[in-house]
N, C-alpha and C. Protein backbone atom coordinates (compact mmCIF):
# COMPACT_ATOMS: atom_id res chain seq x y z
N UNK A 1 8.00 -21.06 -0.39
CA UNK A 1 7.15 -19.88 -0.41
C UNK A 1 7.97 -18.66 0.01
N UNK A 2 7.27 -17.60 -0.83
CA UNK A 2 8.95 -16.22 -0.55
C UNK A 2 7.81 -16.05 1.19
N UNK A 3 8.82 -14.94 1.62
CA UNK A 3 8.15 -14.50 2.71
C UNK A 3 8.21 -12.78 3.00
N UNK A 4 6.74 -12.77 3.07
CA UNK A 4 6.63 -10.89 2.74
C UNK A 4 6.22 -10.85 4.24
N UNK A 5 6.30 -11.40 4.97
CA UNK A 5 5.56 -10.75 6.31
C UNK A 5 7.33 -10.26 7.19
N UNK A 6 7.14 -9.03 7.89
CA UNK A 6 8.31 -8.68 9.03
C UNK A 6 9.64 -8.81 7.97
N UNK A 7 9.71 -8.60 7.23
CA UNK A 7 11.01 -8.45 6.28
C UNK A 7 12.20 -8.04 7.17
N UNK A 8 12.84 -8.05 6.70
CA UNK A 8 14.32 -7.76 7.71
C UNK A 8 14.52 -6.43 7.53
N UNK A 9 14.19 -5.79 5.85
CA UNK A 9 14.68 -4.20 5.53
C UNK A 9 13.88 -3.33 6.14
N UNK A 10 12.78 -3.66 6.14
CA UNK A 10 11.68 -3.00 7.11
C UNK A 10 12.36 -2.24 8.54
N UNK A 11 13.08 -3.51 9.06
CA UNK A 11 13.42 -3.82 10.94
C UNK A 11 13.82 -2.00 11.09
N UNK A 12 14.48 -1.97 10.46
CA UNK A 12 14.77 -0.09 11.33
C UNK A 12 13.22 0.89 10.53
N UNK A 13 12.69 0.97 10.16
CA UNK A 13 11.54 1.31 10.01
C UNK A 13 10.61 1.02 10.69
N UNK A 14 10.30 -0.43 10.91
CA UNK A 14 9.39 -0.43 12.12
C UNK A 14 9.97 -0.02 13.64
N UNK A 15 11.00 -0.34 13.96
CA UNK A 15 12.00 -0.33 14.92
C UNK A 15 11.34 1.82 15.45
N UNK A 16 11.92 2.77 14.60
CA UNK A 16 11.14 3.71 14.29
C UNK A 16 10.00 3.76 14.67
N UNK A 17 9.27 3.52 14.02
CA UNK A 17 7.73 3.68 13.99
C UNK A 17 7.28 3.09 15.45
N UNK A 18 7.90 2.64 16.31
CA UNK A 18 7.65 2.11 17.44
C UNK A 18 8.18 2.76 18.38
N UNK A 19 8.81 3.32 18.11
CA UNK A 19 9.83 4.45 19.30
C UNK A 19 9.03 5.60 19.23
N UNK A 20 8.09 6.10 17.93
CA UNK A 20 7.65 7.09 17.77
C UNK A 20 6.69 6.97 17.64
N UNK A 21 5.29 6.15 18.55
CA UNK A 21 4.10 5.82 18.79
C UNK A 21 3.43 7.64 18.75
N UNK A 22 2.32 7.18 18.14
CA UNK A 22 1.51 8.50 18.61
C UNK A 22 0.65 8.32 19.91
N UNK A 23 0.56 9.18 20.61
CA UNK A 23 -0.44 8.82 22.10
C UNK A 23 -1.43 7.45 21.95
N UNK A 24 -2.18 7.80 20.41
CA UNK A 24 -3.21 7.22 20.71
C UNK A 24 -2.84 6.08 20.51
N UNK A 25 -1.60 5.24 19.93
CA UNK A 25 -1.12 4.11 19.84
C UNK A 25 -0.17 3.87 20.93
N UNK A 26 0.30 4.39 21.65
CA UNK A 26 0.65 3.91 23.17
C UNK A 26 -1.11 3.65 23.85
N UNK A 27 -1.83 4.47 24.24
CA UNK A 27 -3.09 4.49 24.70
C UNK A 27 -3.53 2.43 24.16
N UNK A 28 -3.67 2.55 22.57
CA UNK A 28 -4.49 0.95 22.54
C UNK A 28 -3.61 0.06 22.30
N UNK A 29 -2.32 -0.10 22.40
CA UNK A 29 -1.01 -0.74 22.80
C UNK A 29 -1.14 -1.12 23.86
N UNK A 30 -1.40 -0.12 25.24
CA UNK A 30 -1.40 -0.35 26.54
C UNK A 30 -3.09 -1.42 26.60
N UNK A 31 -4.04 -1.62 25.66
CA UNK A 31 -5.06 -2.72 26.11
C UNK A 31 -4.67 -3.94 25.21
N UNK A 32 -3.83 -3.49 23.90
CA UNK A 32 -3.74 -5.37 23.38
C UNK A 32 -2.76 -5.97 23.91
N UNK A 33 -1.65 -5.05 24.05
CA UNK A 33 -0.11 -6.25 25.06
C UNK A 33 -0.68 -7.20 25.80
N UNK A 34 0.42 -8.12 25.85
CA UNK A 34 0.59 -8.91 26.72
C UNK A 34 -0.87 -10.25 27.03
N UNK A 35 -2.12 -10.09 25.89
CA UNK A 35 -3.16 -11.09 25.86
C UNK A 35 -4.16 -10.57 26.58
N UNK A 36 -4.05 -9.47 26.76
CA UNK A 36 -4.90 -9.22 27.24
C UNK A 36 -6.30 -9.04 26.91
N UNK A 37 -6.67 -9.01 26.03
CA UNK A 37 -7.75 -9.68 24.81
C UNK A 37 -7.61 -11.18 24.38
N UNK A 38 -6.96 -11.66 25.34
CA UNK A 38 -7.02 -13.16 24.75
C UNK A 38 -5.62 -13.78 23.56
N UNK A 39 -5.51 -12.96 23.35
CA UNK A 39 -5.06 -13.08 21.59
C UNK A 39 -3.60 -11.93 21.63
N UNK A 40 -2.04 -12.57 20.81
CA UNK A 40 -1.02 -12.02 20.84
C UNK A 40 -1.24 -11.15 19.25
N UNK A 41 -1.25 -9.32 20.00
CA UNK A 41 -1.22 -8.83 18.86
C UNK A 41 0.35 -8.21 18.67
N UNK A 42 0.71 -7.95 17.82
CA UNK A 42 2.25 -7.33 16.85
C UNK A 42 1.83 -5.84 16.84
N UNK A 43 2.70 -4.72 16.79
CA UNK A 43 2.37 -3.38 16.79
C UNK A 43 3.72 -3.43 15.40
N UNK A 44 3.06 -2.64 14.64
CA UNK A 44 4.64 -2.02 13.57
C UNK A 44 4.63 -2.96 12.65
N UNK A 45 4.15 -3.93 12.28
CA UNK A 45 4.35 -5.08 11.77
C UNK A 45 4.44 -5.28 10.14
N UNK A 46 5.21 -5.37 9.75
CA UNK A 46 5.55 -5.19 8.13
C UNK A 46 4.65 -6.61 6.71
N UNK A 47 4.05 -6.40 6.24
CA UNK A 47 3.18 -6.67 5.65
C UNK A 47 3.35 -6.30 4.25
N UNK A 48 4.28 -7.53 3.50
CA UNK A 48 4.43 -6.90 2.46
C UNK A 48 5.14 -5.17 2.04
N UNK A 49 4.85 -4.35 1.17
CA UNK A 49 5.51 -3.15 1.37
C UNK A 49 5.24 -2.35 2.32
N UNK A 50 3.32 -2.77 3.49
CA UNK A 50 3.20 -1.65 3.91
C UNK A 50 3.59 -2.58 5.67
N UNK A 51 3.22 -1.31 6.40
CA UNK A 51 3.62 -1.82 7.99
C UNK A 51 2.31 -1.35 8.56
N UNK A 52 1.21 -2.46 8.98
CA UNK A 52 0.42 -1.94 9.74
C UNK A 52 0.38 -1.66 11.22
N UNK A 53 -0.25 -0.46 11.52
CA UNK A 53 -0.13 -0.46 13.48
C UNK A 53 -0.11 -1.54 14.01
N UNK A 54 -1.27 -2.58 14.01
CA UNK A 54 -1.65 -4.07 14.85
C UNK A 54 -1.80 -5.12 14.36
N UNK A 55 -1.21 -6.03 14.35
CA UNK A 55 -1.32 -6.88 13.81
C UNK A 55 -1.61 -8.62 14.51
N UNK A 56 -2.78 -8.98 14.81
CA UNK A 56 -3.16 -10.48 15.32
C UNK A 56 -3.37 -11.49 14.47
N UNK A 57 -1.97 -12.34 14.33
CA UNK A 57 -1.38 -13.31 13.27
C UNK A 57 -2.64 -14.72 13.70
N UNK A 58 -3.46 -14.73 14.66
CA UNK A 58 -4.37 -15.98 14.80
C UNK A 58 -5.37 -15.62 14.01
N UNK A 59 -6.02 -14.22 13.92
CA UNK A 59 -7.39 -13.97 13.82
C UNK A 59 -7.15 -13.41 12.18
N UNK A 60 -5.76 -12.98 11.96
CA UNK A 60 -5.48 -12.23 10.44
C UNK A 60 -6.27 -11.21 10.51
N UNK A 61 -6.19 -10.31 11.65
CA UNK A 61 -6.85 -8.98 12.19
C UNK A 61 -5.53 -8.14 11.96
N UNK A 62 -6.27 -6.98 11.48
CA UNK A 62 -5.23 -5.57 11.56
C UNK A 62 -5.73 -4.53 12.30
N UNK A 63 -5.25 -4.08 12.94
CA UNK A 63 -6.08 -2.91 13.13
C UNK A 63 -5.18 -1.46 12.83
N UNK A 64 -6.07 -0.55 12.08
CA UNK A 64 -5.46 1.03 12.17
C UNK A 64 -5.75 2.41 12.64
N UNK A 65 -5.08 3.12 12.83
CA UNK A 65 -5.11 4.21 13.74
C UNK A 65 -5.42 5.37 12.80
N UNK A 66 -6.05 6.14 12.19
CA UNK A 66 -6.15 7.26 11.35
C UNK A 66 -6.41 8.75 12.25
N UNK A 67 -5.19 9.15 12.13
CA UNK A 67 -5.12 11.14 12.31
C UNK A 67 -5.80 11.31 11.30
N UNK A 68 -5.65 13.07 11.45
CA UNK A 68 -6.29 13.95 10.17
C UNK A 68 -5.97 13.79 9.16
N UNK A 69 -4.30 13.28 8.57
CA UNK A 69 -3.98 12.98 7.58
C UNK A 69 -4.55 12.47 6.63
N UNK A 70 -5.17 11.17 7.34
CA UNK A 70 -5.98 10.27 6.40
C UNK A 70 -7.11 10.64 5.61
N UNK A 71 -7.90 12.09 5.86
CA UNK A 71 -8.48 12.50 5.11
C UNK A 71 -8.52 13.43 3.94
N UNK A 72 -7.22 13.60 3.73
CA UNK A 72 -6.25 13.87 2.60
C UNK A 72 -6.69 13.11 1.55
N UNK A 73 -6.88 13.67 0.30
CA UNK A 73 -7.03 13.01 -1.23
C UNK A 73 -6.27 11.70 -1.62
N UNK A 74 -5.02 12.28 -1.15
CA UNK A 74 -3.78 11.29 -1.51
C UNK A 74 -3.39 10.52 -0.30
N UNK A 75 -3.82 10.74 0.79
CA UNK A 75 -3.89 9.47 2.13
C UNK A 75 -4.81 8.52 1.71
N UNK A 76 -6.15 9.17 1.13
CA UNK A 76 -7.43 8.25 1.24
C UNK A 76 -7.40 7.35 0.06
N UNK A 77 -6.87 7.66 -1.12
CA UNK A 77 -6.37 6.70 -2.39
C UNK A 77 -5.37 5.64 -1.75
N UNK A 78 -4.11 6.14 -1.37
CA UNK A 78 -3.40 5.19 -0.68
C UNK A 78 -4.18 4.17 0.55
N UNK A 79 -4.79 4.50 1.23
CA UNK A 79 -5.29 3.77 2.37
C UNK A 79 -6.58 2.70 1.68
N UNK A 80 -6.99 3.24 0.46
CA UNK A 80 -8.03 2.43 -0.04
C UNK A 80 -6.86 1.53 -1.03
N UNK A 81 -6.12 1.36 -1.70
CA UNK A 81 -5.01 0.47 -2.24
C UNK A 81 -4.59 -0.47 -1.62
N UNK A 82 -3.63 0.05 -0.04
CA UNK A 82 -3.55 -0.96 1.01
C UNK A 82 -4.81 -1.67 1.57
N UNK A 83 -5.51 -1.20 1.69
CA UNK A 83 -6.85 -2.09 2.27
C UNK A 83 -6.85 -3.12 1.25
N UNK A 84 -7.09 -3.03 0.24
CA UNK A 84 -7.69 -4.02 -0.87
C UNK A 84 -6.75 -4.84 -1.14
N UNK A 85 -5.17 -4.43 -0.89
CA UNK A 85 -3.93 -5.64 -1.19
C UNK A 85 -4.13 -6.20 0.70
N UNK A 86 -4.36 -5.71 1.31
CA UNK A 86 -4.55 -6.78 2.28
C UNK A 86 -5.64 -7.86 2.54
N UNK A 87 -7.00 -7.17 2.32
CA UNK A 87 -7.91 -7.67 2.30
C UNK A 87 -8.47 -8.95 1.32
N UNK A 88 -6.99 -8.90 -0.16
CA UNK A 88 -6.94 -9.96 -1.06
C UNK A 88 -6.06 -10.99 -0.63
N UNK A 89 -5.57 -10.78 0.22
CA UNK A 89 -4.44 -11.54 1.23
C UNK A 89 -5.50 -12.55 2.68
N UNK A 90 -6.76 -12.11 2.64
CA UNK A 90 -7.41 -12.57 3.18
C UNK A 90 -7.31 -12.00 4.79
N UNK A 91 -6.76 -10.81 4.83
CA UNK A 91 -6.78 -9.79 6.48
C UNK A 91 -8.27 -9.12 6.34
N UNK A 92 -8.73 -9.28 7.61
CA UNK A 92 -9.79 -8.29 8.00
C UNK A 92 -8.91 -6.86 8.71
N UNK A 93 -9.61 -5.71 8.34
CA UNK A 93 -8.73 -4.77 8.84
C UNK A 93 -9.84 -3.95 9.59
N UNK A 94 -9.59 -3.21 10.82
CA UNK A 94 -10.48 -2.63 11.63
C UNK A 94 -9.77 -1.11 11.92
N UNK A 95 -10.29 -0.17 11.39
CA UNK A 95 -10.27 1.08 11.06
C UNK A 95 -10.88 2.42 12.09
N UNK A 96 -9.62 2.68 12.96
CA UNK A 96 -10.21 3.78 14.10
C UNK A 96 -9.30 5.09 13.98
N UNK A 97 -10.92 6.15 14.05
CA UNK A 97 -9.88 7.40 14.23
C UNK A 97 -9.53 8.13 15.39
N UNK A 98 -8.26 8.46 15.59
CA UNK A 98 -7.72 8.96 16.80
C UNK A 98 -8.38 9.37 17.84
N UNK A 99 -9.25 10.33 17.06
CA UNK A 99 -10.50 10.57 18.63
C UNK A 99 -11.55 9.69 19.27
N UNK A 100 -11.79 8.28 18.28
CA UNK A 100 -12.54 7.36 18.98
C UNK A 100 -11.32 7.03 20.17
N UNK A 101 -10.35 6.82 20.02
CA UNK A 101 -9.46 6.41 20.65
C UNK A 101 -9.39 7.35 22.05
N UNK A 102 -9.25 8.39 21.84
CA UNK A 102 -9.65 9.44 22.73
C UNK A 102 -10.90 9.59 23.40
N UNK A 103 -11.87 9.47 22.91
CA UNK A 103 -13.42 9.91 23.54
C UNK A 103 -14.16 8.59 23.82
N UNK A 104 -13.27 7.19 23.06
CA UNK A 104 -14.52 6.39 23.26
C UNK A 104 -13.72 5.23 22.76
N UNK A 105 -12.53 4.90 23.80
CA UNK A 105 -11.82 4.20 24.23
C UNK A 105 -12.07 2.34 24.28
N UNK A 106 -13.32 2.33 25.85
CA UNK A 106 -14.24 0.96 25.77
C UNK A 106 -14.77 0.60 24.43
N UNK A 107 -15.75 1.99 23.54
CA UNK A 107 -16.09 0.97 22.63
C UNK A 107 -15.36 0.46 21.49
N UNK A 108 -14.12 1.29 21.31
CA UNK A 108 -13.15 0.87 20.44
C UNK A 108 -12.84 -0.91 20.94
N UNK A 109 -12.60 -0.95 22.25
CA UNK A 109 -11.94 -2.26 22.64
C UNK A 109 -13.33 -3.15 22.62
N UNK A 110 -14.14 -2.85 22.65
CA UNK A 110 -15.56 -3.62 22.18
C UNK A 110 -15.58 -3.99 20.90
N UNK A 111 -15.59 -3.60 19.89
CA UNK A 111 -15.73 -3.58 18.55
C UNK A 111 -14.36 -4.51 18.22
N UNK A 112 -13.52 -4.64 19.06
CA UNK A 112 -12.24 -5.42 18.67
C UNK A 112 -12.32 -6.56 18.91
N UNK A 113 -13.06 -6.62 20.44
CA UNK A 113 -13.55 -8.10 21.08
C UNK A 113 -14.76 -8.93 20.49
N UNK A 114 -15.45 -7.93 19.61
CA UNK A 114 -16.65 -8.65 19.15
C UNK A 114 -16.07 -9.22 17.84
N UNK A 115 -14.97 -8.49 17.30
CA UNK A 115 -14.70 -9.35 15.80
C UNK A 115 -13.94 -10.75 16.37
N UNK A 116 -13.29 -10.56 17.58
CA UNK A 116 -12.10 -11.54 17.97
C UNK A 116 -13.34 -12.78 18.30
């Protein structure tokens, strides 16, 4: 079987993308590390061509972080593409925007614990 998950060409891209966390992904970084939900999640994690923020390889949970960007024409086509090549891959993906992350923190980590 080929293997599309954590690719090697990725490694300085995610490597990147991890040095250059946005707040709100240090912020829900600092509640999934280390099991603290029970469950070992991956941050940066390469998935085929794309790299999602979170990734929990037991539950085949993703979770993503959406700034303003994402409500861009051409973010929201792309983000609906990736959803559907993951979601045919059999990932559930759980979809938060920056200011839930900001204003409403617990119920973000609620909504994570209730799918887990």
């Amino acid at each position: 079987m080929r293997k599309f998950s954590n690719l090697k060409r990725e490694k300085p891209l995610r490597k990147k993308l991890r040095n250059s966390a946005t707040p709100q992904e240090i912020i829900l970084w600092s509640r999934l590390r280390r099991n603290q939900l029970e469950y070992k999640f991956r941050r940066q994690h390469s998935i085929g061509k794309y790299i999602v923020d979170f990734y929990c390889p037991e539950k085949n949970l993703i979770i993503e972080l959406d700034g303003w960007q994402h409500r861009e024409e051409k973010q929201e086509r792309y983000d609906k593409e990736r959803t559907k090549f993951m979601e045919s891959l059999g990932f559930k993906i759980l979809r938060f925007w920056n200011n839930d992350i900001n204003n409403n923190l617990e119920g973000v980590i609620l909504k994570i614990e209730e799918y887990l």
